[in-house]
PDB file of N, CA and C in Angstrom:
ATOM      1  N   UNK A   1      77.564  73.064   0.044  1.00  0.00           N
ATOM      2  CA  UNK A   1      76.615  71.976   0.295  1.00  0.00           C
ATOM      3  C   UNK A   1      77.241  70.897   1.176  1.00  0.00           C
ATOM      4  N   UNK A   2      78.453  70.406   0.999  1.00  0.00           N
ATOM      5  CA  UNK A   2      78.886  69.149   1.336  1.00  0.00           C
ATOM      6  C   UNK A   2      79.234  69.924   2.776  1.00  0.00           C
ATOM      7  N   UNK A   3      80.013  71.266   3.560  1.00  0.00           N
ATOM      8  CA  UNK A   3      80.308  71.465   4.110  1.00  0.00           C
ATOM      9  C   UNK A   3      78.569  71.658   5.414  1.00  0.00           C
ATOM     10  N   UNK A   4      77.931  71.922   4.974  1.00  0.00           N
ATOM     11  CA  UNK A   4      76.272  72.149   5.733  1.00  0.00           C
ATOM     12  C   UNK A   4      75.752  70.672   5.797  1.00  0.00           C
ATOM     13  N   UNK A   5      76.280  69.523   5.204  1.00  0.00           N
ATOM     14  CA  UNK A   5      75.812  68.150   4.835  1.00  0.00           C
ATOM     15  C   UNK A   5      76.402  67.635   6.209  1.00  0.00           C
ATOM     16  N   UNK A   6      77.836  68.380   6.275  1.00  0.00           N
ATOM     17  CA  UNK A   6      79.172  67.426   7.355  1.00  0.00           C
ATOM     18  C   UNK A   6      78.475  68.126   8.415  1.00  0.00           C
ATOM     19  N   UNK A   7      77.884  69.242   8.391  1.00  0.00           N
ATOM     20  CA  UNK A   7      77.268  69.698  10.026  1.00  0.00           C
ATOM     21  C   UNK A   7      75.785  69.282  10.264  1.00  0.00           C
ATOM     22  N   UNK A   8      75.517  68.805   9.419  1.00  0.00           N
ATOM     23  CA  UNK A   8      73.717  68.221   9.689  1.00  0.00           C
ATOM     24  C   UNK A   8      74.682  66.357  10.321  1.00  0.00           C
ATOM     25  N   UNK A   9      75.131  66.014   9.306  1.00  0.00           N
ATOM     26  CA  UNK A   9      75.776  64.841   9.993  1.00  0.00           C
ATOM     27  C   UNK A   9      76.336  64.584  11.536  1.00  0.00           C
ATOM     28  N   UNK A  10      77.100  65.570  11.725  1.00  0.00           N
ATOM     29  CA  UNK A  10      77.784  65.877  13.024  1.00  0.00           C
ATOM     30  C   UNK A  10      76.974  66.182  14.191  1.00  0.00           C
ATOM     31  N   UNK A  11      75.925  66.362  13.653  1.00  0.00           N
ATOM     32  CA  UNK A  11      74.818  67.326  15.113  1.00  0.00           C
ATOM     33  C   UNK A  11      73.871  66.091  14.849  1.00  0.00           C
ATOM     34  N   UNK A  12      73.734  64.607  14.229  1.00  0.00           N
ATOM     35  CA  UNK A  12      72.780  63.330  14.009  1.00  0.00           C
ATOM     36  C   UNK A  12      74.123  62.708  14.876  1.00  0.00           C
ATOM     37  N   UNK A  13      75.168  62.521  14.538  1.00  0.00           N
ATOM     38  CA  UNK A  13      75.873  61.425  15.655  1.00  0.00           C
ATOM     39  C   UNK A  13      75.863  62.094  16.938  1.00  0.00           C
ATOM     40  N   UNK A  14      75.636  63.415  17.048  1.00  0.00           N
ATOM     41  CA  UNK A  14      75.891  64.203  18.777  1.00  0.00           C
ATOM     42  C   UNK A  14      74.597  63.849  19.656  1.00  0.00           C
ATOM     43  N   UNK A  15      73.590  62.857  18.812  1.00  0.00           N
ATOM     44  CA  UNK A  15      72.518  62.155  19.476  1.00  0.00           C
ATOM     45  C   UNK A  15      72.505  61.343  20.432  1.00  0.00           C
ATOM     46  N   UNK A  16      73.655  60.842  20.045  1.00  0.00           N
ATOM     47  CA  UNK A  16      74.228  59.429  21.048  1.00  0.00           C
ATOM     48  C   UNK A  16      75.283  59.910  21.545  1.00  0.00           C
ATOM     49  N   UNK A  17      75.846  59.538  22.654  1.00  0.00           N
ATOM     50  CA  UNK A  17      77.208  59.827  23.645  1.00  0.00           C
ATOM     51  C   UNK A  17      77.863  58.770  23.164  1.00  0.00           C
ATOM     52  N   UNK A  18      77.192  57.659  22.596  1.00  0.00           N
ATOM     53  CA  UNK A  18      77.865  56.412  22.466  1.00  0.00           C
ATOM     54  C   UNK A  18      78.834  56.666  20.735  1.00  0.00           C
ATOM     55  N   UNK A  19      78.086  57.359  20.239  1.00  0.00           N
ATOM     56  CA  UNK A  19      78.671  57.452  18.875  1.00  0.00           C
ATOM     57  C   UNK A  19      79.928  58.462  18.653  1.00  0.00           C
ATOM     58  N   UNK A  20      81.064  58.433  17.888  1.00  0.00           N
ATOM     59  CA  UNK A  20      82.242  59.545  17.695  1.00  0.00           C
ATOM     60  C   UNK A  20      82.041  59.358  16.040  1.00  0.00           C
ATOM     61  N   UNK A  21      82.212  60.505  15.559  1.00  0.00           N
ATOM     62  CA  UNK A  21      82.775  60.416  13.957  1.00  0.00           C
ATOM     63  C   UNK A  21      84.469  60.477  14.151  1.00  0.00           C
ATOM     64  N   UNK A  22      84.537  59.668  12.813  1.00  0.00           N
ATOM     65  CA  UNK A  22      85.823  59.471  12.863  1.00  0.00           C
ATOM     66  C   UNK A  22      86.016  59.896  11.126  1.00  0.00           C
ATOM     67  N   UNK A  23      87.356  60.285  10.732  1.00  0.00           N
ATOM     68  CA  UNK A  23      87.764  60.312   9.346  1.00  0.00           C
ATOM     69  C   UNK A  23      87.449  61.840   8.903  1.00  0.00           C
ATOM     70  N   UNK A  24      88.478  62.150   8.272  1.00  0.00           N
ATOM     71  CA  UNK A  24      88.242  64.158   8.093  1.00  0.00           C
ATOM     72  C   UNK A  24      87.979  63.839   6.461  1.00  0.00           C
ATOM     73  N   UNK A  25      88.578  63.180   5.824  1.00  0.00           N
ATOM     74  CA  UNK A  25      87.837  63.224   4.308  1.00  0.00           C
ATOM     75  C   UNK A  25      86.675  62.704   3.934  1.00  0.00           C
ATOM     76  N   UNK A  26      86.511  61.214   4.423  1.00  0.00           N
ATOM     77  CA  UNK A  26      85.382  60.079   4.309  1.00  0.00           C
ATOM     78  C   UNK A  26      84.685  60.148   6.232  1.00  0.00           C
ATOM     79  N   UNK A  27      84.260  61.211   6.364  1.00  0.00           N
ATOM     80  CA  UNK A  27      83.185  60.999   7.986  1.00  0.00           C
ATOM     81  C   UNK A  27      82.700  59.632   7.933  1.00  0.00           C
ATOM     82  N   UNK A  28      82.769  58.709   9.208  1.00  0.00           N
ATOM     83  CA  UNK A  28      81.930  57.277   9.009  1.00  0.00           C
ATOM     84  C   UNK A  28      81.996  57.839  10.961  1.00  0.00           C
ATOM     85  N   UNK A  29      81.087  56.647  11.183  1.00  0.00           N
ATOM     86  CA  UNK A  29      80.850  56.103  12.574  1.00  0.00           C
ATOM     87  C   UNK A  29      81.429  54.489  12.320  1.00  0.00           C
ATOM     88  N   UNK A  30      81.734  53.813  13.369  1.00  0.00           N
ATOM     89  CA  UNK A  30      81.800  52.676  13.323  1.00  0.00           C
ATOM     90  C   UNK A  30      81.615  52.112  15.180  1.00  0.00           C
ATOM     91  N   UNK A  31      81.520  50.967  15.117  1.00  0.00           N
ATOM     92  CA  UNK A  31      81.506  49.957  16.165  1.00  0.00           C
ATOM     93  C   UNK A  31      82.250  48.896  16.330  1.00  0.00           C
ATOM     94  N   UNK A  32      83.105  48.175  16.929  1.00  0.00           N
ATOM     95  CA  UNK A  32      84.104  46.584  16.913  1.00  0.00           C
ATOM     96  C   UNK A  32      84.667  46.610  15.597  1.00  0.00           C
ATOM     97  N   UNK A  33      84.625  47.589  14.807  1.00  0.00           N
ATOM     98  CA  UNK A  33      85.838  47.661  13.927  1.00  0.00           C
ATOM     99  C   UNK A  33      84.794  47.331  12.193  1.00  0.00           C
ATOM    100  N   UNK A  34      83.387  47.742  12.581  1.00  0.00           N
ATOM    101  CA  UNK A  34      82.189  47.869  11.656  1.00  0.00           C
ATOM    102  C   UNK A  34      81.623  49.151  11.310  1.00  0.00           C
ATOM    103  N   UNK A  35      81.893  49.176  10.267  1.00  0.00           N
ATOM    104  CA  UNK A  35      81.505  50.962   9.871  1.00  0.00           C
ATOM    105  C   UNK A  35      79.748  50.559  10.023  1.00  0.00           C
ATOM    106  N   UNK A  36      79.124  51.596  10.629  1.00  0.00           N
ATOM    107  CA  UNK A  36      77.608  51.408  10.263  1.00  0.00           C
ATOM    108  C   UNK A  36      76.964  53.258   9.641  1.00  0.00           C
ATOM    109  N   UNK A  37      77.478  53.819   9.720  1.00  0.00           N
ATOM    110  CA  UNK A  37      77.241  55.058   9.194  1.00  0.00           C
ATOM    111  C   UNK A  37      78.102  56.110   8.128  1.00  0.00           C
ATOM    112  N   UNK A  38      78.092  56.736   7.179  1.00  0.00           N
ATOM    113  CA  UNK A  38      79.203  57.306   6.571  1.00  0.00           C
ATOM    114  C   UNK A  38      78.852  58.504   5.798  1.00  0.00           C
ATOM    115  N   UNK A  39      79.475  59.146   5.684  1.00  0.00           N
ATOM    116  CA  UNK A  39      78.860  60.496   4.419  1.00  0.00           C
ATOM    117  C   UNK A  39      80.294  60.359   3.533  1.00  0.00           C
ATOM    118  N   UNK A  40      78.869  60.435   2.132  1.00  0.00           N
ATOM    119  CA  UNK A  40      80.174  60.414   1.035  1.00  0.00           C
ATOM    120  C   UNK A  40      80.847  61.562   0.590  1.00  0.00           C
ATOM    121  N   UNK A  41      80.955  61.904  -1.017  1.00  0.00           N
ATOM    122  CA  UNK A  41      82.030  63.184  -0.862  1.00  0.00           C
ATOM    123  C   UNK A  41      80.584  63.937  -2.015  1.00  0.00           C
ATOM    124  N   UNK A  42      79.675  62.941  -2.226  1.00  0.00           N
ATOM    125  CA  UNK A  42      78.665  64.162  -2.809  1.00  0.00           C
ATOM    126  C   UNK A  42      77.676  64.616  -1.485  1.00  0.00           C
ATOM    127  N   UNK A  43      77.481  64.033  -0.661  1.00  0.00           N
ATOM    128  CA  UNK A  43      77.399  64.763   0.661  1.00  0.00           C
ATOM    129  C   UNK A  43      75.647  63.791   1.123  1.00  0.00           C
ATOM    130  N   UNK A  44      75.779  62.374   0.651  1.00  0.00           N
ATOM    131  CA  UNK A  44      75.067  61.381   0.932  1.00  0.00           C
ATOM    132  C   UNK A  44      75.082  60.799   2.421  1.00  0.00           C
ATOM    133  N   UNK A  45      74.099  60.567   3.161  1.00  0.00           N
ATOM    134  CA  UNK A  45      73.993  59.618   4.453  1.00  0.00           C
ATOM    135  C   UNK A  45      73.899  58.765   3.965  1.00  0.00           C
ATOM    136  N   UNK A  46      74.497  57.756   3.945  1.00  0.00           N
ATOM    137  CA  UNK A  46      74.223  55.744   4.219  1.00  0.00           C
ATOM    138  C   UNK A  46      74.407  55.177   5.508  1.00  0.00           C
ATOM    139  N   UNK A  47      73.449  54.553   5.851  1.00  0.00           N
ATOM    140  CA  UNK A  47      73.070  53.363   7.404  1.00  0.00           C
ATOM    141  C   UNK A  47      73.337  52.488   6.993  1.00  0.00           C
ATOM    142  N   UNK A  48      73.805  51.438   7.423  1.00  0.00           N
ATOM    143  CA  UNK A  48      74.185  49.805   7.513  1.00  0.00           C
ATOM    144  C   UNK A  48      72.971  49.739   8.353  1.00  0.00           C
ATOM    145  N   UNK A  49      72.116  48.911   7.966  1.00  0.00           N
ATOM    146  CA  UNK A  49      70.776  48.163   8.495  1.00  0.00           C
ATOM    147  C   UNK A  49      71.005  46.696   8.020  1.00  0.00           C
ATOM    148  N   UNK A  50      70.477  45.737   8.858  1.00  0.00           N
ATOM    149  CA  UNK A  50      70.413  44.846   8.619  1.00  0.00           C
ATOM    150  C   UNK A  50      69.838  44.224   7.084  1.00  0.00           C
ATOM    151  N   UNK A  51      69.685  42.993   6.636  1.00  0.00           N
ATOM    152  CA  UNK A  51      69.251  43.189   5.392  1.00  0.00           C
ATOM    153  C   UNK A  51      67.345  43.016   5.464  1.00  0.00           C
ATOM    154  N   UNK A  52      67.002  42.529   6.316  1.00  0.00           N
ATOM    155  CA  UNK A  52      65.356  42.675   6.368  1.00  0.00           C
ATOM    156  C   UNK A  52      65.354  44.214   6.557  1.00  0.00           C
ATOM    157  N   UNK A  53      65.838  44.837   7.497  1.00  0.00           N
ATOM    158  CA  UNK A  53      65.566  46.479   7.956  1.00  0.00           C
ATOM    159  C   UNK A  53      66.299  47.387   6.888  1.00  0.00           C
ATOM    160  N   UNK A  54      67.042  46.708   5.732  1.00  0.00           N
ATOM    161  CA  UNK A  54      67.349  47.439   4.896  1.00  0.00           C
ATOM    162  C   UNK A  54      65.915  47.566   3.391  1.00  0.00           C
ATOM    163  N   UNK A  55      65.796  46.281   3.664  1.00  0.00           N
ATOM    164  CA  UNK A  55      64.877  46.345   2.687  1.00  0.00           C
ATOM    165  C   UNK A  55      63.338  47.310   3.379  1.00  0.00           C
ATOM    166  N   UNK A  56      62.977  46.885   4.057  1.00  0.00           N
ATOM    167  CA  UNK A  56      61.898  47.867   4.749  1.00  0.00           C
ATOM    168  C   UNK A  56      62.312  49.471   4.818  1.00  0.00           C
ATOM    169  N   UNK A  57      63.141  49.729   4.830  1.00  0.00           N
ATOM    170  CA  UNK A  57      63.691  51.166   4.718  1.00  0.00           C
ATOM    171  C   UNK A  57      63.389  51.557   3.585  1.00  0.00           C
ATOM    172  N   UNK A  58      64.429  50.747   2.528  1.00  0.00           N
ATOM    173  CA  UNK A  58      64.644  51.453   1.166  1.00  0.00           C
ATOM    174  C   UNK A  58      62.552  51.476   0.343  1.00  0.00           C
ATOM    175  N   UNK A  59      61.845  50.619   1.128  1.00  0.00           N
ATOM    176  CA  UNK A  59      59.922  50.264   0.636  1.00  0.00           C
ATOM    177  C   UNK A  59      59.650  51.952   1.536  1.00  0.00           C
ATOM    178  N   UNK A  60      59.579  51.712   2.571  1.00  0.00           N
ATOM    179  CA  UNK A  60      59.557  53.129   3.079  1.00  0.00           C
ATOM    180  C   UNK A  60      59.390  54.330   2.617  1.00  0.00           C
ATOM    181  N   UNK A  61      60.964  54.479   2.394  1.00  0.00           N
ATOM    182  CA  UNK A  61      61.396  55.789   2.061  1.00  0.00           C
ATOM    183  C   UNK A  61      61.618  56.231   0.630  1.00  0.00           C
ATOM    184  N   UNK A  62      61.312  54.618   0.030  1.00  0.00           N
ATOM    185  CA  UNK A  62      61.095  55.098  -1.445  1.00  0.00           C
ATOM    186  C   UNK A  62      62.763  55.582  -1.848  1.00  0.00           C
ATOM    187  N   UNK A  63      63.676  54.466  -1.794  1.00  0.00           N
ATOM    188  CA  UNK A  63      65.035  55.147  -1.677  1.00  0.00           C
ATOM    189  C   UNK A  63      65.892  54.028  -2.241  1.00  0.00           C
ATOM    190  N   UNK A  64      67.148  53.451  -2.001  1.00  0.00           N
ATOM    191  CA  UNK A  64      67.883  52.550  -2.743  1.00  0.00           C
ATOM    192  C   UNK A  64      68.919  52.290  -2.163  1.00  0.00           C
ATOM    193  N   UNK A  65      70.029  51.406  -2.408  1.00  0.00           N
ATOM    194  CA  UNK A  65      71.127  51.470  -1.831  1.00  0.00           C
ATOM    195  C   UNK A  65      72.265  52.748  -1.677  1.00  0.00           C
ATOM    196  N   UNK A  66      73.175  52.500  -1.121  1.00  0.00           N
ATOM    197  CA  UNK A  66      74.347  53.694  -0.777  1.00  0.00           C
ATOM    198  C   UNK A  66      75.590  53.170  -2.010  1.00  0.00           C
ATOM    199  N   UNK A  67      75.941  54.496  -2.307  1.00  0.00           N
ATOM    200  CA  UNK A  67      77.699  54.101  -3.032  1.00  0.00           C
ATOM    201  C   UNK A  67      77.674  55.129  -2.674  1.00  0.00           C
ATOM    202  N   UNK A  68      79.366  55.048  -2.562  1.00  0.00           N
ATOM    203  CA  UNK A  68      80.411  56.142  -1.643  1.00  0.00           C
ATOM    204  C   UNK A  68      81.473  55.548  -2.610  1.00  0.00           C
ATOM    205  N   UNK A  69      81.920  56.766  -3.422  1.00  0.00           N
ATOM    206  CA  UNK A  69      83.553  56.204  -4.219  1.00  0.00           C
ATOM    207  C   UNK A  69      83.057  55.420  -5.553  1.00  0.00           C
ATOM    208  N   UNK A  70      81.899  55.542  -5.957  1.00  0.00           N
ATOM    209  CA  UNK A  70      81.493  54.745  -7.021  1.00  0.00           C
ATOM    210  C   UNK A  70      80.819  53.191  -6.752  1.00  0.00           C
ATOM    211  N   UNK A  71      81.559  53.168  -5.219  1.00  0.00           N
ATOM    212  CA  UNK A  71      80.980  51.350  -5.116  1.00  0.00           C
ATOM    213  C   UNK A  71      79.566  51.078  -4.275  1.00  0.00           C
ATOM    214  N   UNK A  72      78.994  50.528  -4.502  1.00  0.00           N
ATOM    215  CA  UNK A  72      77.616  49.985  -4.068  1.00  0.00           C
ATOM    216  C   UNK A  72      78.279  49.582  -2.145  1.00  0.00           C
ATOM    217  N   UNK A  73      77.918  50.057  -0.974  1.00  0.00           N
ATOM    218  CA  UNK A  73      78.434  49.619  -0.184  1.00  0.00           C
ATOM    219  C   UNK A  73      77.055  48.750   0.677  1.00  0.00           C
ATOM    220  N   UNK A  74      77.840  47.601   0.592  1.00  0.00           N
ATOM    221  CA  UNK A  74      77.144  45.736   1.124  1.00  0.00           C
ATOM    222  C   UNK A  74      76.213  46.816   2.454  1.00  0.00           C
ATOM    223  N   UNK A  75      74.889  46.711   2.580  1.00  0.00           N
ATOM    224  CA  UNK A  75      74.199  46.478   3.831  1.00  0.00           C
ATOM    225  C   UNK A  75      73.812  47.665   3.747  1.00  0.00           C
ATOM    226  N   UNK A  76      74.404  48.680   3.093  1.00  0.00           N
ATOM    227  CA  UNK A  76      73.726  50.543   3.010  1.00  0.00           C
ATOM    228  C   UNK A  76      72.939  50.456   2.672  1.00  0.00           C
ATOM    229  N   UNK A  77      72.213  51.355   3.167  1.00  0.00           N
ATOM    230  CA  UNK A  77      71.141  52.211   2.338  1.00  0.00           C
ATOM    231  C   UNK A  77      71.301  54.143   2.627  1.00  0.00           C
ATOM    232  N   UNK A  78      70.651  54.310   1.205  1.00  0.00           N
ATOM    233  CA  UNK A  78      70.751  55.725   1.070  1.00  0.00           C
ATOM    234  C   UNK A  78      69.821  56.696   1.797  1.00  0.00           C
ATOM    235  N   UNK A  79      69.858  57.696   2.831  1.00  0.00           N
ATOM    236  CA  UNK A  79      68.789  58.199   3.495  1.00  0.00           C
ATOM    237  C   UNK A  79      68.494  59.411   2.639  1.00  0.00           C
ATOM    238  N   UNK A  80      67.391  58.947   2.235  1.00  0.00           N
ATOM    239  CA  UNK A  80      66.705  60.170   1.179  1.00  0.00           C
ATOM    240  C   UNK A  80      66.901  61.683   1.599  1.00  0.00           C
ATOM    241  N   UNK A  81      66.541  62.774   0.819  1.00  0.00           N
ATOM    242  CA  UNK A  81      66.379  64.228   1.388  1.00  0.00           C
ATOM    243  C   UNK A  81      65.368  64.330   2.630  1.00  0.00           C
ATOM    244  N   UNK A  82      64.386  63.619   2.033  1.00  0.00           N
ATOM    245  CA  UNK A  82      62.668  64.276   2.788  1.00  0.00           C
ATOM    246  C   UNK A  82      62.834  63.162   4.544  1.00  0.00           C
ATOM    247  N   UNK A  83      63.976  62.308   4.167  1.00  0.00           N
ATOM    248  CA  UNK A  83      64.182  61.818   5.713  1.00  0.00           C
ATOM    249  C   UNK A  83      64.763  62.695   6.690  1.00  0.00           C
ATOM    250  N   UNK A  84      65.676  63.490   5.881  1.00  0.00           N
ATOM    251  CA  UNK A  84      66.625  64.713   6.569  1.00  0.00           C
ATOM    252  C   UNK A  84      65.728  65.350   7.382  1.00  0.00           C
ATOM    253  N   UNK A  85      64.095  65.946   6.742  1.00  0.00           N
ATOM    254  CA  UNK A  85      63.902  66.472   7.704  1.00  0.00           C
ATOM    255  C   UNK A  85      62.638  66.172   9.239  1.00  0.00           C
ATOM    256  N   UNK A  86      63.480  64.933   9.001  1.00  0.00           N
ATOM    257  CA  UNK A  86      62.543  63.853  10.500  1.00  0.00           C
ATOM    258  C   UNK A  86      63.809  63.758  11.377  1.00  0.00           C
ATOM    259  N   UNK A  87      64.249  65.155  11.986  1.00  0.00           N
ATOM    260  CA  UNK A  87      65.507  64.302  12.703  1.00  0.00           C
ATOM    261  C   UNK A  87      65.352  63.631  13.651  1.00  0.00           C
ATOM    262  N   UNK A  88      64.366  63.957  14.522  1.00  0.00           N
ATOM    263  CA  UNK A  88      63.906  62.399  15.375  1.00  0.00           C
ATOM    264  C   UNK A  88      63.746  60.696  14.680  1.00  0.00           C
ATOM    265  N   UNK A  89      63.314  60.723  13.466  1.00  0.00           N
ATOM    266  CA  UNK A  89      63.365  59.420  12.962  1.00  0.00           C
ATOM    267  C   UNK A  89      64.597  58.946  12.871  1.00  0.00           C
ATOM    268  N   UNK A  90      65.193  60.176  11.693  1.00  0.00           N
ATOM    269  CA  UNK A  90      66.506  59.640  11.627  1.00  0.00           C
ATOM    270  C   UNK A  90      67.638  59.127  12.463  1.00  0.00           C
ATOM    271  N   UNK A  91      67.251  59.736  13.637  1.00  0.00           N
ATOM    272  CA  UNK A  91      68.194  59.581  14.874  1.00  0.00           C
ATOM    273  C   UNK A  91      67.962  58.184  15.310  1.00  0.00           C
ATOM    274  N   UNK A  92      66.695  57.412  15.483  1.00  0.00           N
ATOM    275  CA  UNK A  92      66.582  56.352  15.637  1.00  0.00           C
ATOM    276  C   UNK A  92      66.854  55.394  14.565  1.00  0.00           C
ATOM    277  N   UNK A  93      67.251  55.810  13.387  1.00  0.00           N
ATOM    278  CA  UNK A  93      67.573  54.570  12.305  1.00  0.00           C
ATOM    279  C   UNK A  93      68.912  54.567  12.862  1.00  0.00           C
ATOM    280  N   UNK A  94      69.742  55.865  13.007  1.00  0.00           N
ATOM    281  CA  UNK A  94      71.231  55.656  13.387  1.00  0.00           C
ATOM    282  C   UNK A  94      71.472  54.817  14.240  1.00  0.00           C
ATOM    283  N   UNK A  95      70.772  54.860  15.232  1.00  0.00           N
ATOM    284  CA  UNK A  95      70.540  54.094  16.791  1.00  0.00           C
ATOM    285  C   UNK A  95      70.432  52.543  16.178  1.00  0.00           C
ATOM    286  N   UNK A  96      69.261  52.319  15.365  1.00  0.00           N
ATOM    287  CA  UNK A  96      69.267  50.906  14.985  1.00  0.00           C
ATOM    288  C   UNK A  96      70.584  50.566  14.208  1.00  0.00           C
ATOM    289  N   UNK A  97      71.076  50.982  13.277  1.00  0.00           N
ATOM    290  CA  UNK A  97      72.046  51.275  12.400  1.00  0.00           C
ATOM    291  C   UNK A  97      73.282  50.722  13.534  1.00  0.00           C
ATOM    292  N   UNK A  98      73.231  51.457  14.906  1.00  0.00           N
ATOM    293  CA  UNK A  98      74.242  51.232  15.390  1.00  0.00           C
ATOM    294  C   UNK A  98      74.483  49.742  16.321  1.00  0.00           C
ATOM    295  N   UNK A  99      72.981  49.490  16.741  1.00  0.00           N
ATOM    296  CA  UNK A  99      72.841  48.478  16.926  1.00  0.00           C
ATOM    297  C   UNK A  99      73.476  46.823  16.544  1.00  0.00           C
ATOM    298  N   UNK A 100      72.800  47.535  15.340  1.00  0.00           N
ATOM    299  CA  UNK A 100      73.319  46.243  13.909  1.00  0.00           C
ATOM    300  C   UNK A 100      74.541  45.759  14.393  1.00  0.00           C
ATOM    301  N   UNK A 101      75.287  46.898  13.762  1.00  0.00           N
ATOM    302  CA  UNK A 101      76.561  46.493  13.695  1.00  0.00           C
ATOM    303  C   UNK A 101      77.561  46.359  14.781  1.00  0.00           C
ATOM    304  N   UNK A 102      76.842  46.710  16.043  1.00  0.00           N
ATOM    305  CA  UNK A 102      77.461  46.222  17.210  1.00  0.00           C
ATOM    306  C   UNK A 102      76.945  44.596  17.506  1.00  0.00           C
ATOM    307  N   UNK A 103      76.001  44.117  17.025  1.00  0.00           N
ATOM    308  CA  UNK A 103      75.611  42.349  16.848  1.00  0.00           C
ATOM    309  C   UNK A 103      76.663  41.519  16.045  1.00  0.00           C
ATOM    310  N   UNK A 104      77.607  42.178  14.769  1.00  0.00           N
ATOM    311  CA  UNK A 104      78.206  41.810  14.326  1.00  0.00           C
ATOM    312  C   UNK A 104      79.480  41.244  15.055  1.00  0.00           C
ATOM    313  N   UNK A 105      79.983  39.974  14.421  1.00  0.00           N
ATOM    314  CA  UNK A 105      81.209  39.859  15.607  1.00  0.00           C
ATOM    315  C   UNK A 105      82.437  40.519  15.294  1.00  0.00           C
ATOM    316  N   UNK A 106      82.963  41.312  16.447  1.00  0.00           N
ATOM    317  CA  UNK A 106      83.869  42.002  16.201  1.00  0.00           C
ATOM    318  C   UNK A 106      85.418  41.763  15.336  1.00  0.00           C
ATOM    319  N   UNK A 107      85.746  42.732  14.496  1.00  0.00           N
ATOM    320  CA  UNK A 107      86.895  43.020  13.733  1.00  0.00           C
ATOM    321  C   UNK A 107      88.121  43.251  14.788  1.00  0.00           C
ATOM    322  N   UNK A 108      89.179  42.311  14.486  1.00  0.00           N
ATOM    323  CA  UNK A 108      90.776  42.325  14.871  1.00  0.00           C
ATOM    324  C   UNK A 108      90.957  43.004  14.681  1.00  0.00           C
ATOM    325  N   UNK A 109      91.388  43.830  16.125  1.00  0.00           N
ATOM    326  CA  UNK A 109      92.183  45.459  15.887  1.00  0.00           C
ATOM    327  C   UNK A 109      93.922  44.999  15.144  1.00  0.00           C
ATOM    328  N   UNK A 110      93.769  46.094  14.765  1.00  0.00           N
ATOM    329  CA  UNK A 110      95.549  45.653  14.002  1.00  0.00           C
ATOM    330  C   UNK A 110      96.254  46.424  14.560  1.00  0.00           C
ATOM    331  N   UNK A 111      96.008  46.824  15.954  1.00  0.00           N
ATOM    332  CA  UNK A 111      96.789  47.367  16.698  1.00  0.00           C
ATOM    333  C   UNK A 111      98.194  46.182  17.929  1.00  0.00           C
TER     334      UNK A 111
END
């Protein structure tokens, strides 16, 4: 399951040229040093949406927040099953998703 989860994931970020997955245990996307996308290890999508576009999502889709690792993660939301199979929608929440968190001001590389 989780391994067919990491390739439905992988072929939703290959939407954008702009997007890379990063991380071989915890898959996330990020932007300026802002995670906005992630799959957990039970094989969950969570978006970072803003918090108005989070709440309109989760009324939507009839869905709730994201935890990854047990913890509730700030700004997720959980993308239901029956969203999985809108991959055109979904592709545009990522897009907004990615948006977001490129508005955010960017994170000090610790490089």
């Amino acid at each position: 399951m989780w391994t067919e989860r990491l390739a439905f994931y992988d072929k939703l970020i290959d939407t954008n040229p702009s997007f890379e997955r990063k991380g071989k245990t915890m898959p996330y996307t990020s932007v300026n040093g802002h995670m906005f996308s992630q799959l957990n290890k039970a094989g969950e999508i969570g978006l970072r949406l803003s918090k108005e576009q989070g709440t309109q999502f989760m009324q939507e889709h009839q869905t709730t927040v994201f935890k990854s690792y047990g913890a509730v993660m700030k700004e997720y939301v959980l993308v239901p099953e029956k969203l999985m199979q809108d991959f055109e929608l979904l592709s545009s929440y990522l897009n907004d998703s990615f948006t977001y968190a490129k508005s955010l001001k960017p994170k000090n590389s610790k490089k």
